[in-house]
PDB file of N, CA and C in Angstrom:
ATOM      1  N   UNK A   1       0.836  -1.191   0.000  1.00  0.00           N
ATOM      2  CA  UNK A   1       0.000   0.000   0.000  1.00  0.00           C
ATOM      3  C   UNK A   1       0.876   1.248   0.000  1.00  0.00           C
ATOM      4  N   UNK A   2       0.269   2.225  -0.544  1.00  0.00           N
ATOM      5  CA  UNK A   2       1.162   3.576  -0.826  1.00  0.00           C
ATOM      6  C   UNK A   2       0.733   4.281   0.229  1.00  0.00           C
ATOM      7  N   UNK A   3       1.363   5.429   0.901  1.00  0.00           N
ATOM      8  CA  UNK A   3       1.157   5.926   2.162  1.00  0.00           C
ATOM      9  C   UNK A   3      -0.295   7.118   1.590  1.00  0.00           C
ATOM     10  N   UNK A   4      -0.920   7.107   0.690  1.00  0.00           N
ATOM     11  CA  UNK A   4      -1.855   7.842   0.399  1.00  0.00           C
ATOM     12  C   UNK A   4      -3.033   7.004   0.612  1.00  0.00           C
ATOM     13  N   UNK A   5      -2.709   5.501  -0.091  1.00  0.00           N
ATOM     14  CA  UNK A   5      -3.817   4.210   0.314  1.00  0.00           C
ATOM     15  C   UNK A   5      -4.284   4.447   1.763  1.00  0.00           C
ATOM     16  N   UNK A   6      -2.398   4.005   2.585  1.00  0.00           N
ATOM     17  CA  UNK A   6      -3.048   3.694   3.838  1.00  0.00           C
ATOM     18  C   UNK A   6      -3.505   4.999   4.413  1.00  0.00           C
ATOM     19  N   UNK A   7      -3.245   6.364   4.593  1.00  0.00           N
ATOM     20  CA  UNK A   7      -4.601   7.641   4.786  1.00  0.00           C
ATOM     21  C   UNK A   7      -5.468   7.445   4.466  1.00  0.00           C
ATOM     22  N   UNK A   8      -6.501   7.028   3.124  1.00  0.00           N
ATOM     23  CA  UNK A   8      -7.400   6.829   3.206  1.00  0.00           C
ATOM     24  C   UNK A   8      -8.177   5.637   3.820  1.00  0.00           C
ATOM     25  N   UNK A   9      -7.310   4.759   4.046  1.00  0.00           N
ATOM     26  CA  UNK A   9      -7.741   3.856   4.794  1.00  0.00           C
ATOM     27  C   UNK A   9      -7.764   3.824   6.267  1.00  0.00           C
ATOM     28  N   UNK A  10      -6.887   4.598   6.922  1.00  0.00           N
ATOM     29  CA  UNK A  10      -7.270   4.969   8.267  1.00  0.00           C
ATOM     30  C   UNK A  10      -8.538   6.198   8.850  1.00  0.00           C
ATOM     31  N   UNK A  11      -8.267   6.904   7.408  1.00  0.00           N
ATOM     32  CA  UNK A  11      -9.284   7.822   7.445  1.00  0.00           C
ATOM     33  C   UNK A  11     -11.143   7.412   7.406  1.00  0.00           C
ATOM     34  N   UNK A  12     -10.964   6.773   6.451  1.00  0.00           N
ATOM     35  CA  UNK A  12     -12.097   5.826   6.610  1.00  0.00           C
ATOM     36  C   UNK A  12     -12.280   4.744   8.016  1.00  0.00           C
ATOM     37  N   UNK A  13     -11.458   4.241   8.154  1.00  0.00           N
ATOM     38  CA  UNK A  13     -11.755   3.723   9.934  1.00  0.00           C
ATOM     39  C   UNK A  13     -11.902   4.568  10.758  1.00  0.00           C
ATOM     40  N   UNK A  14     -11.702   5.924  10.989  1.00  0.00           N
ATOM     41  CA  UNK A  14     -11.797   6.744  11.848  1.00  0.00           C
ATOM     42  C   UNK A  14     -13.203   7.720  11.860  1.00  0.00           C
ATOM     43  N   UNK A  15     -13.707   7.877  10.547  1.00  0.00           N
ATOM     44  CA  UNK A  15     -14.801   8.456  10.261  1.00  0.00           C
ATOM     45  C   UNK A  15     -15.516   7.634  10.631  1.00  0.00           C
ATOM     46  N   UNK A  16     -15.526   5.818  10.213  1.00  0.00           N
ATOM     47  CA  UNK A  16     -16.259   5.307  10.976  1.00  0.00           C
ATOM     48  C   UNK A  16     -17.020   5.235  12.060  1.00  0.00           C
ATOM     49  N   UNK A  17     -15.777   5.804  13.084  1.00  0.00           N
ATOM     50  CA  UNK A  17     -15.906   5.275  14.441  1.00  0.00           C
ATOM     51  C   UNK A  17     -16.714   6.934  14.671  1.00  0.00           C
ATOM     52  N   UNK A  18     -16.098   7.632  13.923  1.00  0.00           N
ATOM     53  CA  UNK A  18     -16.782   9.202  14.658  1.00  0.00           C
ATOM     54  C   UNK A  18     -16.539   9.353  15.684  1.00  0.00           C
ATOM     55  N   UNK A  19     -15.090   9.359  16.815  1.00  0.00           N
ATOM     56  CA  UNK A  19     -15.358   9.749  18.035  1.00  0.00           C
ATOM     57  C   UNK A  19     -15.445  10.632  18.609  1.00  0.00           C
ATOM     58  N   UNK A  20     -16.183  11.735  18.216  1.00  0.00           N
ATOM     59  CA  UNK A  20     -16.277  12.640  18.835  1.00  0.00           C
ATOM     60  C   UNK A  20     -17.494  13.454  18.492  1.00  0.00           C
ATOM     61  N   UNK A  21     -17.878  12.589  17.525  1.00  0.00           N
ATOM     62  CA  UNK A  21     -19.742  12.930  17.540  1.00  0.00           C
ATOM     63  C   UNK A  21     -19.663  14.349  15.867  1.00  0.00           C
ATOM     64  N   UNK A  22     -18.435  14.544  15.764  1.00  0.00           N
ATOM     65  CA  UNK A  22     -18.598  15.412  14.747  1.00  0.00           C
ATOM     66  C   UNK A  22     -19.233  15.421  13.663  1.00  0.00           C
ATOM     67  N   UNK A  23     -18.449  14.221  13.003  1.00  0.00           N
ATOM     68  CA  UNK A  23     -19.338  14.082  11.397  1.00  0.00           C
ATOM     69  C   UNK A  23     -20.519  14.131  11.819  1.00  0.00           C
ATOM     70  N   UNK A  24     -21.255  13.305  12.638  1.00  0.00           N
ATOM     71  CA  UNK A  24     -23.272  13.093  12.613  1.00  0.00           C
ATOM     72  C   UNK A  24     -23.420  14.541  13.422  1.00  0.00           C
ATOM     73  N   UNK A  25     -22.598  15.104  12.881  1.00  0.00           N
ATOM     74  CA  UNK A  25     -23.240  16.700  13.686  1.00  0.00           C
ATOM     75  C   UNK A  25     -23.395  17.756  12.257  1.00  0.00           C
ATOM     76  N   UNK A  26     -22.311  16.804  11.361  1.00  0.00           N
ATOM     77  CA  UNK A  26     -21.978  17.536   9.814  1.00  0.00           C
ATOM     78  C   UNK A  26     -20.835  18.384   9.440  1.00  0.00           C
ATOM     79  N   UNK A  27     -19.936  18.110  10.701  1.00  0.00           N
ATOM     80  CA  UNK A  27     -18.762  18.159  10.401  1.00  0.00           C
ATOM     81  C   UNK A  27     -18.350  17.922   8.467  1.00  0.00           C
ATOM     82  N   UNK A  28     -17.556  18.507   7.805  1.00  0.00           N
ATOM     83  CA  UNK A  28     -16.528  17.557   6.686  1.00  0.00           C
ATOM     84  C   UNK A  28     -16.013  16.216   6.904  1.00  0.00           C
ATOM     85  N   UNK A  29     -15.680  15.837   6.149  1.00  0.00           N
ATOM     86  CA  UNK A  29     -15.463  14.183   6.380  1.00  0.00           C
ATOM     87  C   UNK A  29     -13.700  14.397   6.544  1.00  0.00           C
ATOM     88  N   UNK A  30     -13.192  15.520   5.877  1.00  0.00           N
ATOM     89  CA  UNK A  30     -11.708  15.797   6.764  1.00  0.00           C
ATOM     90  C   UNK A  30     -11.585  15.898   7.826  1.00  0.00           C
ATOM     91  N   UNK A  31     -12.435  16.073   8.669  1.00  0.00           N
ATOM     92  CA  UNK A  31     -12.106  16.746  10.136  1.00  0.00           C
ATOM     93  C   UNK A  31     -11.205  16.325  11.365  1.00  0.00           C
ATOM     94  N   UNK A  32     -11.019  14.862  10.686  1.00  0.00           N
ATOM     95  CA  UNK A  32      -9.969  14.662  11.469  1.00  0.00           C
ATOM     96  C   UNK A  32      -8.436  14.353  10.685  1.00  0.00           C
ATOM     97  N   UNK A  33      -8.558  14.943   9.859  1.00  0.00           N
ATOM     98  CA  UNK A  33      -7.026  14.665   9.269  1.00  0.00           C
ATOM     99  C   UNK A  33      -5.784  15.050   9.622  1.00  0.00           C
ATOM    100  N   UNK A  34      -6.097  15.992  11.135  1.00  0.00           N
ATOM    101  CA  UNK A  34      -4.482  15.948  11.865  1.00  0.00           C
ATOM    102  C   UNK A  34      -4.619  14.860  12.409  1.00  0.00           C
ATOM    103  N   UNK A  35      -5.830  14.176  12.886  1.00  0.00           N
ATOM    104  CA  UNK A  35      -5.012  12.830  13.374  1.00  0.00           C
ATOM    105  C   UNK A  35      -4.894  11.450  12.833  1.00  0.00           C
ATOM    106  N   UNK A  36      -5.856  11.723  11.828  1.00  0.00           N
ATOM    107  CA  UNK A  36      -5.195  10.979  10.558  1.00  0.00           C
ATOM    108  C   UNK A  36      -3.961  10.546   9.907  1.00  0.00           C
ATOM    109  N   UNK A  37      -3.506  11.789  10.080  1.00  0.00           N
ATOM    110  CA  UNK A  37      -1.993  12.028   9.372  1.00  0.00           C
ATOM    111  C   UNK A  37      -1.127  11.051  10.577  1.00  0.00           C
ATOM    112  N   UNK A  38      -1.364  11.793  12.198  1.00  0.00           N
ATOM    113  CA  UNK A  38      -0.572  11.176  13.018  1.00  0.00           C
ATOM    114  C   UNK A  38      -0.620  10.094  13.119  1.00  0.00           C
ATOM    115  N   UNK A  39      -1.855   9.202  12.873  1.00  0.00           N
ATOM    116  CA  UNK A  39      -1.505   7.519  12.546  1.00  0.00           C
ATOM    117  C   UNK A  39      -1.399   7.234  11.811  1.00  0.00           C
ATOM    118  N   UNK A  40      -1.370   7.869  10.554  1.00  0.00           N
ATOM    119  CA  UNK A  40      -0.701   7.150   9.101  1.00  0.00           C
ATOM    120  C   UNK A  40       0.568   6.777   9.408  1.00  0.00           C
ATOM    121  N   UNK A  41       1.071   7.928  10.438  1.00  0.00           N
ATOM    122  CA  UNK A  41       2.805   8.292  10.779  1.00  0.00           C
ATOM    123  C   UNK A  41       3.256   6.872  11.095  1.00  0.00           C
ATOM    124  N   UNK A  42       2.265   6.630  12.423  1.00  0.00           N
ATOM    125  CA  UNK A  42       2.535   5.475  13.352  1.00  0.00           C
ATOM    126  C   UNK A  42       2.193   4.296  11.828  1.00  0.00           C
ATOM    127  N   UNK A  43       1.219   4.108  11.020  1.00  0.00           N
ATOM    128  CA  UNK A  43       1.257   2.785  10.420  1.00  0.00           C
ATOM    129  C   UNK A  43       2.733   2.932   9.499  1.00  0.00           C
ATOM    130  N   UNK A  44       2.833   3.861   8.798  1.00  0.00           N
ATOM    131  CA  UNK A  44       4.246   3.514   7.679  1.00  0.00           C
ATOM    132  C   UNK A  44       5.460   4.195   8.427  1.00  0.00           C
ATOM    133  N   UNK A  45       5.476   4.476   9.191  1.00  0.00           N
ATOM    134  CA  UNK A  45       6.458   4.949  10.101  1.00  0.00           C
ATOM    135  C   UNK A  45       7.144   4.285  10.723  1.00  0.00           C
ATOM    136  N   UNK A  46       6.452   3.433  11.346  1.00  0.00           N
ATOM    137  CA  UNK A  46       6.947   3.064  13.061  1.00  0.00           C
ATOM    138  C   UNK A  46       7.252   1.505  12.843  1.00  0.00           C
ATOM    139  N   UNK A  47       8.034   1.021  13.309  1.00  0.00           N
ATOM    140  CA  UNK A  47       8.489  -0.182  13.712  1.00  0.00           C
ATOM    141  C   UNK A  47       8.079  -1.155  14.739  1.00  0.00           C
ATOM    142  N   UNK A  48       7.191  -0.503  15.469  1.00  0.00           N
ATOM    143  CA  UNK A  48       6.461  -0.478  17.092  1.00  0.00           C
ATOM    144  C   UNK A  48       5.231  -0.644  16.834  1.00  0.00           C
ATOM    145  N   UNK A  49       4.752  -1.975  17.496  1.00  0.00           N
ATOM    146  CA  UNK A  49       3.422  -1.983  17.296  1.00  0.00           C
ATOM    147  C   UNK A  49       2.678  -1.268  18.105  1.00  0.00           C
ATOM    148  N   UNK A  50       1.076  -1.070  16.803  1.00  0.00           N
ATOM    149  CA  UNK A  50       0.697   0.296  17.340  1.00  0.00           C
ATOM    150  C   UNK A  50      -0.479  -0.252  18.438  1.00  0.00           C
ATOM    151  N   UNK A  51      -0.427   0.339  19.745  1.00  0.00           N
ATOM    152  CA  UNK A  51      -1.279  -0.226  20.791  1.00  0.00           C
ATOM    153  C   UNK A  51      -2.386   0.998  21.357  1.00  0.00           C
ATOM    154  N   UNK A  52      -3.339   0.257  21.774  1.00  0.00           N
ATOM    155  CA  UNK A  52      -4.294   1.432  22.207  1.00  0.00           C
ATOM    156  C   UNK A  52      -3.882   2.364  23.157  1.00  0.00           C
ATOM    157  N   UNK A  53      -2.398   2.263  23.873  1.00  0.00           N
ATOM    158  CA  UNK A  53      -2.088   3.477  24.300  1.00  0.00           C
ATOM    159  C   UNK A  53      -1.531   4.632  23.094  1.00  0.00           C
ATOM    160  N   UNK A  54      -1.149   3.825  22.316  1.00  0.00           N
ATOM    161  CA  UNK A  54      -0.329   4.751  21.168  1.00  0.00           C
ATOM    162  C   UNK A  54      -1.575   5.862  20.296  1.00  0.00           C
ATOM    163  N   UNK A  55      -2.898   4.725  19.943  1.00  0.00           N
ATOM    164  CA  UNK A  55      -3.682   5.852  19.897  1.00  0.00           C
ATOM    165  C   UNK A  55      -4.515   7.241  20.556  1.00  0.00           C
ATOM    166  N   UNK A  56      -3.956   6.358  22.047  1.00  0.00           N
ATOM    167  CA  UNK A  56      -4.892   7.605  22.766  1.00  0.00           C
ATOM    168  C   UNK A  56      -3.821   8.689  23.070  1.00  0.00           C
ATOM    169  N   UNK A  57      -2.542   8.645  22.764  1.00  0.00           N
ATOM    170  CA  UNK A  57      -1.689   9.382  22.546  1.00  0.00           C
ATOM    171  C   UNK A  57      -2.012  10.249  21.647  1.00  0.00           C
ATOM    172  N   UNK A  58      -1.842   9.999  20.503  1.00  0.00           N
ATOM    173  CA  UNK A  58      -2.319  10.582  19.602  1.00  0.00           C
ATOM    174  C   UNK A  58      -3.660  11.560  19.616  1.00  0.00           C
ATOM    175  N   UNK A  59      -4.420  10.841  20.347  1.00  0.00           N
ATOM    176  CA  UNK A  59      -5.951  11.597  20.111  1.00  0.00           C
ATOM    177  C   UNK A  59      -5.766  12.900  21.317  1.00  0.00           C
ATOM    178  N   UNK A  60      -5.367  12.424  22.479  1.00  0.00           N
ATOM    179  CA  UNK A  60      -5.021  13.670  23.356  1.00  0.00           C
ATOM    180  C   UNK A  60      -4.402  14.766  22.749  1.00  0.00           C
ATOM    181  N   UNK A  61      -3.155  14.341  22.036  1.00  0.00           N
ATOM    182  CA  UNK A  61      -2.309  15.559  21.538  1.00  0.00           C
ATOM    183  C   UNK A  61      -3.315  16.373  20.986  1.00  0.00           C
ATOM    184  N   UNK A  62      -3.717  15.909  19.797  1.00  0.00           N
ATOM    185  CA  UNK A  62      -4.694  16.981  19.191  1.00  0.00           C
ATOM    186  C   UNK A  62      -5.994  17.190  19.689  1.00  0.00           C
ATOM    187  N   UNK A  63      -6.914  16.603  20.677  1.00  0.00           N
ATOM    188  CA  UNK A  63      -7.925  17.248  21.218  1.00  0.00           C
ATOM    189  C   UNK A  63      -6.908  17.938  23.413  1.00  0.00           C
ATOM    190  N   UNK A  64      -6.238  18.128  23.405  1.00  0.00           N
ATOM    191  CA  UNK A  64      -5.532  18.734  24.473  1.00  0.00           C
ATOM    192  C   UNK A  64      -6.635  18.289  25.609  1.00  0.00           C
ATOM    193  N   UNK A  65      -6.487  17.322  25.744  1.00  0.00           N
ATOM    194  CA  UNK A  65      -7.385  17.486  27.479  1.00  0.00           C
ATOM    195  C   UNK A  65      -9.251  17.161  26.890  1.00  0.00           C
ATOM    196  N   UNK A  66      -9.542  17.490  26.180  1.00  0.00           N
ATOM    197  CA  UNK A  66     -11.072  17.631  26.229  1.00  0.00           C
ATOM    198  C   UNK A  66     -11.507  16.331  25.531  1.00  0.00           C
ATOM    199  N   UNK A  67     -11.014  15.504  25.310  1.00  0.00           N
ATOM    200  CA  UNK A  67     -11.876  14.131  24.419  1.00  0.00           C
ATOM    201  C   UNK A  67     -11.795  13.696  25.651  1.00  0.00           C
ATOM    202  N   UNK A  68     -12.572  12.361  25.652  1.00  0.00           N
ATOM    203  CA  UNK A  68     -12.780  11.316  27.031  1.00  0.00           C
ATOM    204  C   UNK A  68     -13.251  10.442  25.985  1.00  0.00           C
ATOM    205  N   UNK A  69     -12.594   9.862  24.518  1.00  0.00           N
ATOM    206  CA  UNK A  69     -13.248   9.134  23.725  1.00  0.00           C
ATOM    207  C   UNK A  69     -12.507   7.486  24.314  1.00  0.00           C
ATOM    208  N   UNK A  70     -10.880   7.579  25.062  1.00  0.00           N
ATOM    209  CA  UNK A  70     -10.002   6.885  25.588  1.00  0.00           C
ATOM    210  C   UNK A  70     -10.769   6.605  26.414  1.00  0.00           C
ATOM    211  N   UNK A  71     -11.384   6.832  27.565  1.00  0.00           N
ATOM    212  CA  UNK A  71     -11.986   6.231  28.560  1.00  0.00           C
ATOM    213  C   UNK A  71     -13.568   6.189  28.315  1.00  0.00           C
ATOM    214  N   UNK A  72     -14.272   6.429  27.659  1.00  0.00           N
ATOM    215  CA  UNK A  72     -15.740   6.115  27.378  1.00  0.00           C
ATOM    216  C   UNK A  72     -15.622   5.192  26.206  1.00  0.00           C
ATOM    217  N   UNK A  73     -14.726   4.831  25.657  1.00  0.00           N
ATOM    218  CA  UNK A  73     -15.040   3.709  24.680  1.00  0.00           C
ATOM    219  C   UNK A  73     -13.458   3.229  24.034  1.00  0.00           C
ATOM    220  N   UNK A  74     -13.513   2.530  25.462  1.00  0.00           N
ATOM    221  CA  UNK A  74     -12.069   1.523  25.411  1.00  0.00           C
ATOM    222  C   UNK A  74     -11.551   0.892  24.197  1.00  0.00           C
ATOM    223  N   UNK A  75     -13.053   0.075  24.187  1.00  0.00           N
ATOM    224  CA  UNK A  75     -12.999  -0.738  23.244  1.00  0.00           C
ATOM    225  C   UNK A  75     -12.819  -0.263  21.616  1.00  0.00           C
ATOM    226  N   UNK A  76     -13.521   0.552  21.473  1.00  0.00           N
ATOM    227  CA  UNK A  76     -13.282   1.517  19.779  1.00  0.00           C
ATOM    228  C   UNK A  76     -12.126   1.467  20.224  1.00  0.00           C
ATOM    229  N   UNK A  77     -11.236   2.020  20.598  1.00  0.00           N
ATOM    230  CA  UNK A  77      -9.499   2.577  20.516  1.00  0.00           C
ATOM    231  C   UNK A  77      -8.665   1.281  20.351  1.00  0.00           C
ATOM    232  N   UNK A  78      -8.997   0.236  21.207  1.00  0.00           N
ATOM    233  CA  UNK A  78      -8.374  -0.667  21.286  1.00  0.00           C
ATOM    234  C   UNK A  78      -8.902  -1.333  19.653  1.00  0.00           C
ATOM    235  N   UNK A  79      -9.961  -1.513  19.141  1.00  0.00           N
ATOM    236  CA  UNK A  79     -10.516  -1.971  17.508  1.00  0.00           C
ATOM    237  C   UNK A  79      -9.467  -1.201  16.432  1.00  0.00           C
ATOM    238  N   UNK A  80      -9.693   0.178  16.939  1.00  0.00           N
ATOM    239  CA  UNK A  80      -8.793   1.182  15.830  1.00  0.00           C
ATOM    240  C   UNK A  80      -7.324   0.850  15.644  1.00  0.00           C
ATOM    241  N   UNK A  81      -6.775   0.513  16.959  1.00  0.00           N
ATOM    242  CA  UNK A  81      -5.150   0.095  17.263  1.00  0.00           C
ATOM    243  C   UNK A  81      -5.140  -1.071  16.475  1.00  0.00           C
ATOM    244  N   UNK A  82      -5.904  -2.170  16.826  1.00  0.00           N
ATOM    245  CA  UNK A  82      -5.821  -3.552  16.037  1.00  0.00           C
ATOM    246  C   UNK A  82      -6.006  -3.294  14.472  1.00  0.00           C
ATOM    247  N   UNK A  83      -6.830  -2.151  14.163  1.00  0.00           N
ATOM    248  CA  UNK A  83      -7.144  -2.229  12.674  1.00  0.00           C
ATOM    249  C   UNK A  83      -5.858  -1.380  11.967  1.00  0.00           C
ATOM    250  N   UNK A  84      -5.206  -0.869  12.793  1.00  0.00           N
ATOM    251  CA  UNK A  84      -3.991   0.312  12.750  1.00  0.00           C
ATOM    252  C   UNK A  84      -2.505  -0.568  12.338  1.00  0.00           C
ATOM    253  N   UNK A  85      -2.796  -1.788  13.205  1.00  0.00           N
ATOM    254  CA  UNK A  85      -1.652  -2.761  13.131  1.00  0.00           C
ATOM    255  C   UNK A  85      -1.877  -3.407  12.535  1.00  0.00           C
ATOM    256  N   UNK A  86      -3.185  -4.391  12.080  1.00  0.00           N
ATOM    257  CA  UNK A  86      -3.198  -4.733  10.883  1.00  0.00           C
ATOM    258  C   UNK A  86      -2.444  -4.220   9.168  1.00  0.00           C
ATOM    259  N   UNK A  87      -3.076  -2.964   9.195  1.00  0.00           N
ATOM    260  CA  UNK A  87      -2.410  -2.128   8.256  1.00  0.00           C
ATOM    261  C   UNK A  87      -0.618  -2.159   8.184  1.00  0.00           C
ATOM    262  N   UNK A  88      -0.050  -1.700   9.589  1.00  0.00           N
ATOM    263  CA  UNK A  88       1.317  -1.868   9.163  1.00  0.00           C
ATOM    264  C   UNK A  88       1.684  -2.893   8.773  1.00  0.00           C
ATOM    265  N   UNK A  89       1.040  -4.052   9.418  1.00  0.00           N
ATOM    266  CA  UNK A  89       1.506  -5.717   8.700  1.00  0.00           C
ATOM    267  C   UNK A  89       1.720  -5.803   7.461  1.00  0.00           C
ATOM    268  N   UNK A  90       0.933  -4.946   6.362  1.00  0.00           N
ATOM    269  CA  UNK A  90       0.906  -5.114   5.219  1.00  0.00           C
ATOM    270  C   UNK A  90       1.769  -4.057   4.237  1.00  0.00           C
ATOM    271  N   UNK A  91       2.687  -3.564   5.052  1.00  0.00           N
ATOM    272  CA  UNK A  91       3.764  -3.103   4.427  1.00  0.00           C
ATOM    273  C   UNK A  91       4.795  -3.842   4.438  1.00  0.00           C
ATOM    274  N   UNK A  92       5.150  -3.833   3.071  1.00  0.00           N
ATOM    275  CA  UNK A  92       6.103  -4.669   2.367  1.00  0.00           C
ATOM    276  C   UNK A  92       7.334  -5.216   3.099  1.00  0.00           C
ATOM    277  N   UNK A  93       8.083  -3.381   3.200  1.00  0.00           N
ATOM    278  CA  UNK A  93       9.748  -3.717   3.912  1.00  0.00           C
ATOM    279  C   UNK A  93       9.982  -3.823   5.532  1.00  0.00           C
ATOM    280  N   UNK A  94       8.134  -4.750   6.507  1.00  0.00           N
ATOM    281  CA  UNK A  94       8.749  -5.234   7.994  1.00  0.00           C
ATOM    282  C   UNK A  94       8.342  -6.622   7.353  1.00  0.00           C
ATOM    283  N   UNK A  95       9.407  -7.383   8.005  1.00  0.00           N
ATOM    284  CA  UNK A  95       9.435  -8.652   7.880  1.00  0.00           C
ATOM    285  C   UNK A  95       8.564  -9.406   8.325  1.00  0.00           C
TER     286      UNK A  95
END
């Protein structure tokens, strides 16, 4: 996958999940593409598998303090991480 694939493909898992109630409010369907970008980072980036702390890392940075999407819905973060690591699996150059 080309690192544009896997953006749209995380992007699409993430719109999915909607955590933060935006899109069904009518948000753009970009709206989360700073943190989009930051786990694209983590899938073609990183060497380290990506774990549901790594996403709620991520999601804090860019909502600073005000999401509670990490502790009201464990489970989404922990789905997103698994679907996150799936993805890096399928780059070519980790063994």
């Amino acid at each position: 996958m080309t690192e544009d694939q896997v953006a749209a493909a995380v992007r699409a898992l993430i719109n999915r999940y909607d955590p933060e109630g935006l899109l069904g409010m009518g948000a753009p369907d970009d709206e989360y593409d700073p943190e989009v970008g930051d786990l694209t980072a983590l899938v073609c980036g990183g060497r380290e598998e990506i774990t549901a702390d790594a996403v709620r890392s991520v999601w804090n940075r860019w909502f600073d303090g005000v999401s509670d999407w990490g502790t009201r819905q464990p489970e989404q973060v922990r789905e997103v991480a698994a679907a996150l690591e799936e993805l890096r699996g399928q780059r070519p150059d980790l063994p």
